[in-house]
C-alpha atoms as a PDB file:
ATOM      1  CA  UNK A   1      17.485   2.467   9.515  1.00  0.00           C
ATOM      2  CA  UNK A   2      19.637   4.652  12.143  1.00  0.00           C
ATOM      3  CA  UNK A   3      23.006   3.414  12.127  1.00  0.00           C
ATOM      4  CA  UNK A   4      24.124   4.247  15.408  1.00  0.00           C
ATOM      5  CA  UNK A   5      22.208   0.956  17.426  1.00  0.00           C
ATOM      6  CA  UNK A   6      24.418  -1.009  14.329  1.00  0.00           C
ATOM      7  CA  UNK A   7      27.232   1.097  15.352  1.00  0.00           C
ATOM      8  CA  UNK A   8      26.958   0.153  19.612  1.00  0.00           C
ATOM      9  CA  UNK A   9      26.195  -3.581  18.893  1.00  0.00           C
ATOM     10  CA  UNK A  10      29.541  -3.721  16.804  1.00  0.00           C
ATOM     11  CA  UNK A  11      31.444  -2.183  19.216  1.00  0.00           C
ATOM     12  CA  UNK A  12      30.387  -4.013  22.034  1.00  0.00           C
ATOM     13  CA  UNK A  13      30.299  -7.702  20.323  1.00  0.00           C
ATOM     14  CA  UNK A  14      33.219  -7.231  18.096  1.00  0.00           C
ATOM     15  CA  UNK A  15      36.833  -7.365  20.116  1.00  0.00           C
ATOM     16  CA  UNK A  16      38.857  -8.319  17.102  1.00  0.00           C
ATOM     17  CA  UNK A  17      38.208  -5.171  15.718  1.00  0.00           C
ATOM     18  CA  UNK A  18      39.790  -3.191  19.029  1.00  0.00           C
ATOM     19  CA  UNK A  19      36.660  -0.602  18.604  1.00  0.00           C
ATOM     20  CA  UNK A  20      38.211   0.378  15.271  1.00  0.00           C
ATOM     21  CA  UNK A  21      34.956   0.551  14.246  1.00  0.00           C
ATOM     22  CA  UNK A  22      33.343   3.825  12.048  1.00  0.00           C
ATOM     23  CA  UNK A  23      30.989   4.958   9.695  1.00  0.00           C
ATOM     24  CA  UNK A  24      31.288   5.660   5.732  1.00  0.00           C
ATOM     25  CA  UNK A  25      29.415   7.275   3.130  1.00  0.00           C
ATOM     26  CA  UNK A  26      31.826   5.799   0.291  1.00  0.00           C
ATOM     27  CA  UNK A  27      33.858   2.753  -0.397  1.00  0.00           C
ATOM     28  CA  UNK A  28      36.044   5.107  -2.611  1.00  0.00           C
ATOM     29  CA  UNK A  29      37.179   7.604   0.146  1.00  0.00           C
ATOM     30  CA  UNK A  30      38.045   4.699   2.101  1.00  0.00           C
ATOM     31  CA  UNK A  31      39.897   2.850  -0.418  1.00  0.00           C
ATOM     32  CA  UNK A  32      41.886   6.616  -0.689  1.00  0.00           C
ATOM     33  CA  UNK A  33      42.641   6.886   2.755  1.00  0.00           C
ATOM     34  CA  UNK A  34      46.151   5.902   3.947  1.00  0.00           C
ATOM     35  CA  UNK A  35      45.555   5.619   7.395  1.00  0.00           C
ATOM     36  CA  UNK A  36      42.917   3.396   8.062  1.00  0.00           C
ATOM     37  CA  UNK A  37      43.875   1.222  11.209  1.00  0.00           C
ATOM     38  CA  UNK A  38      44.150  -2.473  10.077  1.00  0.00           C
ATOM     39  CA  UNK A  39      42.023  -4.070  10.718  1.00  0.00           C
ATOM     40  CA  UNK A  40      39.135  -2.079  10.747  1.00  0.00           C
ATOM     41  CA  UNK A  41      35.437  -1.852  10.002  1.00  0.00           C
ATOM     42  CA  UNK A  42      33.163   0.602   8.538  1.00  0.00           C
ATOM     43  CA  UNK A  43      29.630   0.785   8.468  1.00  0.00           C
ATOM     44  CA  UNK A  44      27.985   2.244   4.691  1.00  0.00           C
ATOM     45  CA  UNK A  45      24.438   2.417   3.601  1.00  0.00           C
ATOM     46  CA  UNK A  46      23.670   0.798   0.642  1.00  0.00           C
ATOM     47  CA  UNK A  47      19.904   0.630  -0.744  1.00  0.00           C
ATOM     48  CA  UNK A  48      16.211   0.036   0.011  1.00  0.00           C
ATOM     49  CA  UNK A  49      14.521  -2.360  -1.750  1.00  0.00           C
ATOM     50  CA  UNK A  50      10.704  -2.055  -2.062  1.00  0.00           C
ATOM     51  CA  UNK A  51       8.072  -4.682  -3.065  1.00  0.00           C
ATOM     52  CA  UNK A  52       4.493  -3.922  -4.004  1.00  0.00           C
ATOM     53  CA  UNK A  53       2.117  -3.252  -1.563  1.00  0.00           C
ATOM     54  CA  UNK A  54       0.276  -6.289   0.153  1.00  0.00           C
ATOM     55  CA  UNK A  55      -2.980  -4.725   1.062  1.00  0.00           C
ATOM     56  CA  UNK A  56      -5.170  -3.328  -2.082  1.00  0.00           C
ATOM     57  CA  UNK A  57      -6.725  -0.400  -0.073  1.00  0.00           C
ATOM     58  CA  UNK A  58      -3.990   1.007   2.078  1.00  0.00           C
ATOM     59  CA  UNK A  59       0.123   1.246   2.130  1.00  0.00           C
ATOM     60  CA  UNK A  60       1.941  -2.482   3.311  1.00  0.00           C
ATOM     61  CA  UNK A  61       4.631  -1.616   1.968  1.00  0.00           C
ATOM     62  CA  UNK A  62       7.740  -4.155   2.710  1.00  0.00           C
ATOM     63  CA  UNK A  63      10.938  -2.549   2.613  1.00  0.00           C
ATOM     64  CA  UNK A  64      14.278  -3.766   2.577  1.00  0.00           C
ATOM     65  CA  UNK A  65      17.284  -2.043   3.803  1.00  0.00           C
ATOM     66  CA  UNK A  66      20.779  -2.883   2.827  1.00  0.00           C
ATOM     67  CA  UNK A  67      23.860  -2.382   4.328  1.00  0.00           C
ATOM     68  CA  UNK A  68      27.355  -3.434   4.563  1.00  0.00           C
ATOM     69  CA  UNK A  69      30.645  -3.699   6.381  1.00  0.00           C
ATOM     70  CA  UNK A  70      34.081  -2.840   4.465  1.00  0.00           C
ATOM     71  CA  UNK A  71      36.626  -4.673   6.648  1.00  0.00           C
ATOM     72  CA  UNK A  72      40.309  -2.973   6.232  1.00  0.00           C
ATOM     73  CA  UNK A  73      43.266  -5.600   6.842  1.00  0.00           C
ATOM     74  CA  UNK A  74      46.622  -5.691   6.276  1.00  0.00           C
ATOM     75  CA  UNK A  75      47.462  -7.583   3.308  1.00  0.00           C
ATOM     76  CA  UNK A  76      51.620  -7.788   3.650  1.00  0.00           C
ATOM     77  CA  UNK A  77      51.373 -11.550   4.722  1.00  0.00           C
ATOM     78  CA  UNK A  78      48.193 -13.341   2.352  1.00  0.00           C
ATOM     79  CA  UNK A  79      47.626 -16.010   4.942  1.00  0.00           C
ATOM     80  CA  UNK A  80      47.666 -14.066   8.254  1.00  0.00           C
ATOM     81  CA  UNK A  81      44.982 -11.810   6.038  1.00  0.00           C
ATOM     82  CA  UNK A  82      42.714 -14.548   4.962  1.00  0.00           C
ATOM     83  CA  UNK A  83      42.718 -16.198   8.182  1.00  0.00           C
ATOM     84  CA  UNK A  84      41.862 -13.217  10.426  1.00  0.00           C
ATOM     85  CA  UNK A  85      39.414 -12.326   7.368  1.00  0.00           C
ATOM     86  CA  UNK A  86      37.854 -15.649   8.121  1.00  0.00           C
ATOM     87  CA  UNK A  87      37.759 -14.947  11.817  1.00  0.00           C
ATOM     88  CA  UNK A  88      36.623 -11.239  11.632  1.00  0.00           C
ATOM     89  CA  UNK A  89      33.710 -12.399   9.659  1.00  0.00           C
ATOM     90  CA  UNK A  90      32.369 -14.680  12.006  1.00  0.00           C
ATOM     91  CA  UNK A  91      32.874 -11.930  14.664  1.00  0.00           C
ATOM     92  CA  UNK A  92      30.438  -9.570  12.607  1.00  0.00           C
ATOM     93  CA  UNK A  93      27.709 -13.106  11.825  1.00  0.00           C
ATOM     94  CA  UNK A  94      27.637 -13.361  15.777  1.00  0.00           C
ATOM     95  CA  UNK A  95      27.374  -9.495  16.243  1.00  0.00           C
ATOM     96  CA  UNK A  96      24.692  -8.806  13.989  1.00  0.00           C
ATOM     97  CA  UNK A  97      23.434 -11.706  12.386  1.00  0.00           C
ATOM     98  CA  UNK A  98      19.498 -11.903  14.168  1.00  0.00           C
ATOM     99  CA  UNK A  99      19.977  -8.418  15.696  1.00  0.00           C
ATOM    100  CA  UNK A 100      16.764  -6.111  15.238  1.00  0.00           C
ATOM    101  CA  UNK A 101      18.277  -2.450  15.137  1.00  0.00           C
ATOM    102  CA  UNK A 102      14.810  -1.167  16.017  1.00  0.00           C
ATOM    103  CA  UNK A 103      11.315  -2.323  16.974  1.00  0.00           C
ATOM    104  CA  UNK A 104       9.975  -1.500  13.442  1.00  0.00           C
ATOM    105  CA  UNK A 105      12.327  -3.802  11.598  1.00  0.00           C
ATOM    106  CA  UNK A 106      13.147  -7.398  11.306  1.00  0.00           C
ATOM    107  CA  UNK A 107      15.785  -9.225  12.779  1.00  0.00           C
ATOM    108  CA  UNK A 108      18.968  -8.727  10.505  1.00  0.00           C
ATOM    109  CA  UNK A 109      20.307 -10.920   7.794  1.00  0.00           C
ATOM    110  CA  UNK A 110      23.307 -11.681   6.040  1.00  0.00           C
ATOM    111  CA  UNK A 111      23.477 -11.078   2.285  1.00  0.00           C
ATOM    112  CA  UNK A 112      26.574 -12.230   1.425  1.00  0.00           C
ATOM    113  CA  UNK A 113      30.055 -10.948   0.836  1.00  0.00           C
ATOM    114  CA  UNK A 114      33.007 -10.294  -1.506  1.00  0.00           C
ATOM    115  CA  UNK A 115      36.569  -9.071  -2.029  1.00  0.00           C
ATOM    116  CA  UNK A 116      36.377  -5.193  -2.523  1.00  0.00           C
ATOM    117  CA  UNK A 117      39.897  -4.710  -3.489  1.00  0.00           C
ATOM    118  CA  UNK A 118      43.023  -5.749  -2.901  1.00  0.00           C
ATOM    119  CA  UNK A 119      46.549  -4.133  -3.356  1.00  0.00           C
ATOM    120  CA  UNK A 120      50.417  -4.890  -1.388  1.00  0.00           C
ATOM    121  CA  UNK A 121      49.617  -3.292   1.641  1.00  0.00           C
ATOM    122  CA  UNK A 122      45.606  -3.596   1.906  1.00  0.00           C
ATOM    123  CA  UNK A 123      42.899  -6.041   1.647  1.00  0.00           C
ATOM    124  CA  UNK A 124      39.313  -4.761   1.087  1.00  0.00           C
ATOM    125  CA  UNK A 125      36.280  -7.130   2.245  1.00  0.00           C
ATOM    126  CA  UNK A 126      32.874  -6.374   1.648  1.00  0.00           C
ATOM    127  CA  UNK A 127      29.715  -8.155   3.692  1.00  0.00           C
ATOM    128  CA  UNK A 128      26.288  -7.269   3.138  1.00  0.00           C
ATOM    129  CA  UNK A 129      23.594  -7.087   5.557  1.00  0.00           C
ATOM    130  CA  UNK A 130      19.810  -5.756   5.183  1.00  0.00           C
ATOM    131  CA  UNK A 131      16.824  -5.800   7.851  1.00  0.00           C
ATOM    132  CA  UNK A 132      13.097  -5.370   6.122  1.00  0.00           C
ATOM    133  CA  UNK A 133      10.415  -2.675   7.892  1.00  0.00           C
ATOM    134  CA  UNK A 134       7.013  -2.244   6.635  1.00  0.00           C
ATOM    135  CA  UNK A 135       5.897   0.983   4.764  1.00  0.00           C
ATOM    136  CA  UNK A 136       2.260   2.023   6.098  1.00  0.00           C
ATOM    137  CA  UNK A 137       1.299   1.607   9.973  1.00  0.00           C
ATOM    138  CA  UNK A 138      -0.453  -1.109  11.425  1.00  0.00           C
ATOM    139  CA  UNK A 139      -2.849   0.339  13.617  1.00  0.00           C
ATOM    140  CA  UNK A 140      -4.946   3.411  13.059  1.00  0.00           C
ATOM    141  CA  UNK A 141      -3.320   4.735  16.579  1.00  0.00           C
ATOM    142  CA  UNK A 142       0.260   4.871  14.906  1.00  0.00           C
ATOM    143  CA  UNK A 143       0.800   7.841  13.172  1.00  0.00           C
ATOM    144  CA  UNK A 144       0.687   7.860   9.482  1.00  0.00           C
ATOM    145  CA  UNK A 145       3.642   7.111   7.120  1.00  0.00           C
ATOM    146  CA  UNK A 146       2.327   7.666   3.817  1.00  0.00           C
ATOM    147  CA  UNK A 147       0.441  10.740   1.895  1.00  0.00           C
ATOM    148  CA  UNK A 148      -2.562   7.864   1.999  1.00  0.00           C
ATOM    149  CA  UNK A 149      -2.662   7.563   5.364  1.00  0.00           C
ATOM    150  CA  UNK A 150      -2.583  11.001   6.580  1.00  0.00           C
ATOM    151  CA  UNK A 151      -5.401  11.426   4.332  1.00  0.00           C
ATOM    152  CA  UNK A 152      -7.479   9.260   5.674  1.00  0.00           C
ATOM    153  CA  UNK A 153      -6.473  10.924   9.109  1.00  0.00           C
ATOM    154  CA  UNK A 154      -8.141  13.938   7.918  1.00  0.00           C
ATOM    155  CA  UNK A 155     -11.544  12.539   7.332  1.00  0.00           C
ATOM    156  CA  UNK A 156     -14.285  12.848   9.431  1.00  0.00           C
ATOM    157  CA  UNK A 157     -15.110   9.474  11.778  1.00  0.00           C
ATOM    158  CA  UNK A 158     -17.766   7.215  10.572  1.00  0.00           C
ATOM    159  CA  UNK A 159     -21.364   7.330  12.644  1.00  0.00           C
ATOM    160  CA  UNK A 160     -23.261   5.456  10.874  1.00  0.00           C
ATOM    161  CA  UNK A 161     -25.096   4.979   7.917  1.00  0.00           C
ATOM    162  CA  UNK A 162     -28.805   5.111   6.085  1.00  0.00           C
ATOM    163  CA  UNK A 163     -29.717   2.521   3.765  1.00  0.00           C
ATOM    164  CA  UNK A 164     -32.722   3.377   1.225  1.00  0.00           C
ATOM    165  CA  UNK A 165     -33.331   0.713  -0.975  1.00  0.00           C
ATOM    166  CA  UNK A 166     -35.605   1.580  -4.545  1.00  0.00           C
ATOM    167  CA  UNK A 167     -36.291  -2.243  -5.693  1.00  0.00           C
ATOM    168  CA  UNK A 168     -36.131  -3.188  -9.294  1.00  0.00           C
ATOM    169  CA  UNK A 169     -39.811  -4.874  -9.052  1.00  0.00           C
ATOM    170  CA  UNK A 170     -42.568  -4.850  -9.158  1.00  0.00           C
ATOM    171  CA  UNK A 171     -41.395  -2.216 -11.652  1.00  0.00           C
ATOM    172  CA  UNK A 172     -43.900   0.683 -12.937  1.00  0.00           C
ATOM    173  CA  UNK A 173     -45.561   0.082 -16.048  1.00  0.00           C
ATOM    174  CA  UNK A 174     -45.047   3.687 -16.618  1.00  0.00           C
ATOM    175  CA  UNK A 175     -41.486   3.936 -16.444  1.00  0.00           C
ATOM    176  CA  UNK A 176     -39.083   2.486 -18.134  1.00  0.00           C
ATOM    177  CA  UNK A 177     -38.134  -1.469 -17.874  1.00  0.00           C
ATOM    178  CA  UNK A 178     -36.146  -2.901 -15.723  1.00  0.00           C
ATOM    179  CA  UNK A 179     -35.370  -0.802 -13.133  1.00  0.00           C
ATOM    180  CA  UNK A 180     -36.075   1.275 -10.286  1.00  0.00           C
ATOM    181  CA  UNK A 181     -39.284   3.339 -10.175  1.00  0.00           C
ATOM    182  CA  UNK A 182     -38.161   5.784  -8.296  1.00  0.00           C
ATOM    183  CA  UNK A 183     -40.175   4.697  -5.229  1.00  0.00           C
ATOM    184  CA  UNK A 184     -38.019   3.624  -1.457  1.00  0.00           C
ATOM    185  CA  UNK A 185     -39.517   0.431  -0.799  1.00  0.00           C
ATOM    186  CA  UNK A 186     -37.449  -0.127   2.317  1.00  0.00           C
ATOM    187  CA  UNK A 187     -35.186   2.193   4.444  1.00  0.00           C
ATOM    188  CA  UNK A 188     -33.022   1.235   7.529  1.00  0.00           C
ATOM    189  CA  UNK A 189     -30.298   2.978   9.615  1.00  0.00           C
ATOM    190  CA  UNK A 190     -27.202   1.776  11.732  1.00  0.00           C
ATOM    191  CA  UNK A 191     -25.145   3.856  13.990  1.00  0.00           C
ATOM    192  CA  UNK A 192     -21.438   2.854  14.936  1.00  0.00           C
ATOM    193  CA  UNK A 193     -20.547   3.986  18.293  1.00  0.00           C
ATOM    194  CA  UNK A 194     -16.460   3.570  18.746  1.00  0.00           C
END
């Protein structure tokens, strides 16, 4: 998912955080950076979780997107920490917590959370989020997602059809038995027309 609607929905629903507010590619770098404003909070991808498809003959695909929010605090006084922890949390729940970040997706989720790390000066809090999105369009309008689908794009439309039907009896003596004879008994057509 595009980070930046999750970016603009933090910023404007979040005023604990003064707009201190960015995006991360590692909980490492951060953890190495000195001069992180406290508090802060910092957006970092995390994984997609696929299922198996739901449909046997084309890609429905449900995905799951994870994310999750590293909240930097100053840890010099424990209880001023854990209570503005406790407070910042429920900022992000009311932020994001049944947001959809995009027609395509669900509404998001929370996944739970957990002490990153902890040291004199810093506390490091970790809340996960995901949204799920399905892999394969809905409609043949949309435009394909999968090697499957743009496949199928590529074939030519269906007109119709012609049935000829060779019945198993009455059965020639001649020929071997059971089976067709080799003679069309019946034939029908149908045309589609879109």
């Amino acid at each position: 998912m595009k980070i930046t609607p999750i970016l603009t929905q933090l910023r404007g629903q979040c005023p604990g955080l003064a707009n201190h507010i960015s995006v991360g590619v590692d909980l490492a770098l951060l953890q190495g950076n000195p001069d992180l404003p406290m508090p802060s909070a910092h957006i970092l991808p995390l994984a997609d979780l696929a299922s198996t498809s739901t449909a046997q003959n084309l890609t429905a695909q449900p995905i799951r997107e994870r994310f999750e929010i590293v909240l930097v605090l100053d840890a010099s006084d424990a209880t001023k920490a854990l209570d503005l922890l406790h407070d910042l949390r429920a900022e992000l729940w009311r932020a994001l917590v049944g947001f959809k970040p995009d027609k395509d997706y669900s509404a998001i989720a929370y996944d739970g959370g957990e002490l990153g790390s902890i040291n004199s000066s810093r506390v490091f809090y970790r809340l996960r989020f995901f949204a799920e999105f399905q892999l394969g369009r809905n409609l043949p309008s949309q435009p394909a997602e999968s090697w499957h689908e743009r496949e199928l794009d590529g074939l030519s439309s269906f007109t119709g059809a012609t049935v000829r039907v060779d019945a198993i009896d009455p059965a020639d003596p001649n020929l071997q038995r059971p089976g067709p004879d080799g003679r069309v008994e019946l034939t029908f057509s149908g045309d589609v027309t879109p």
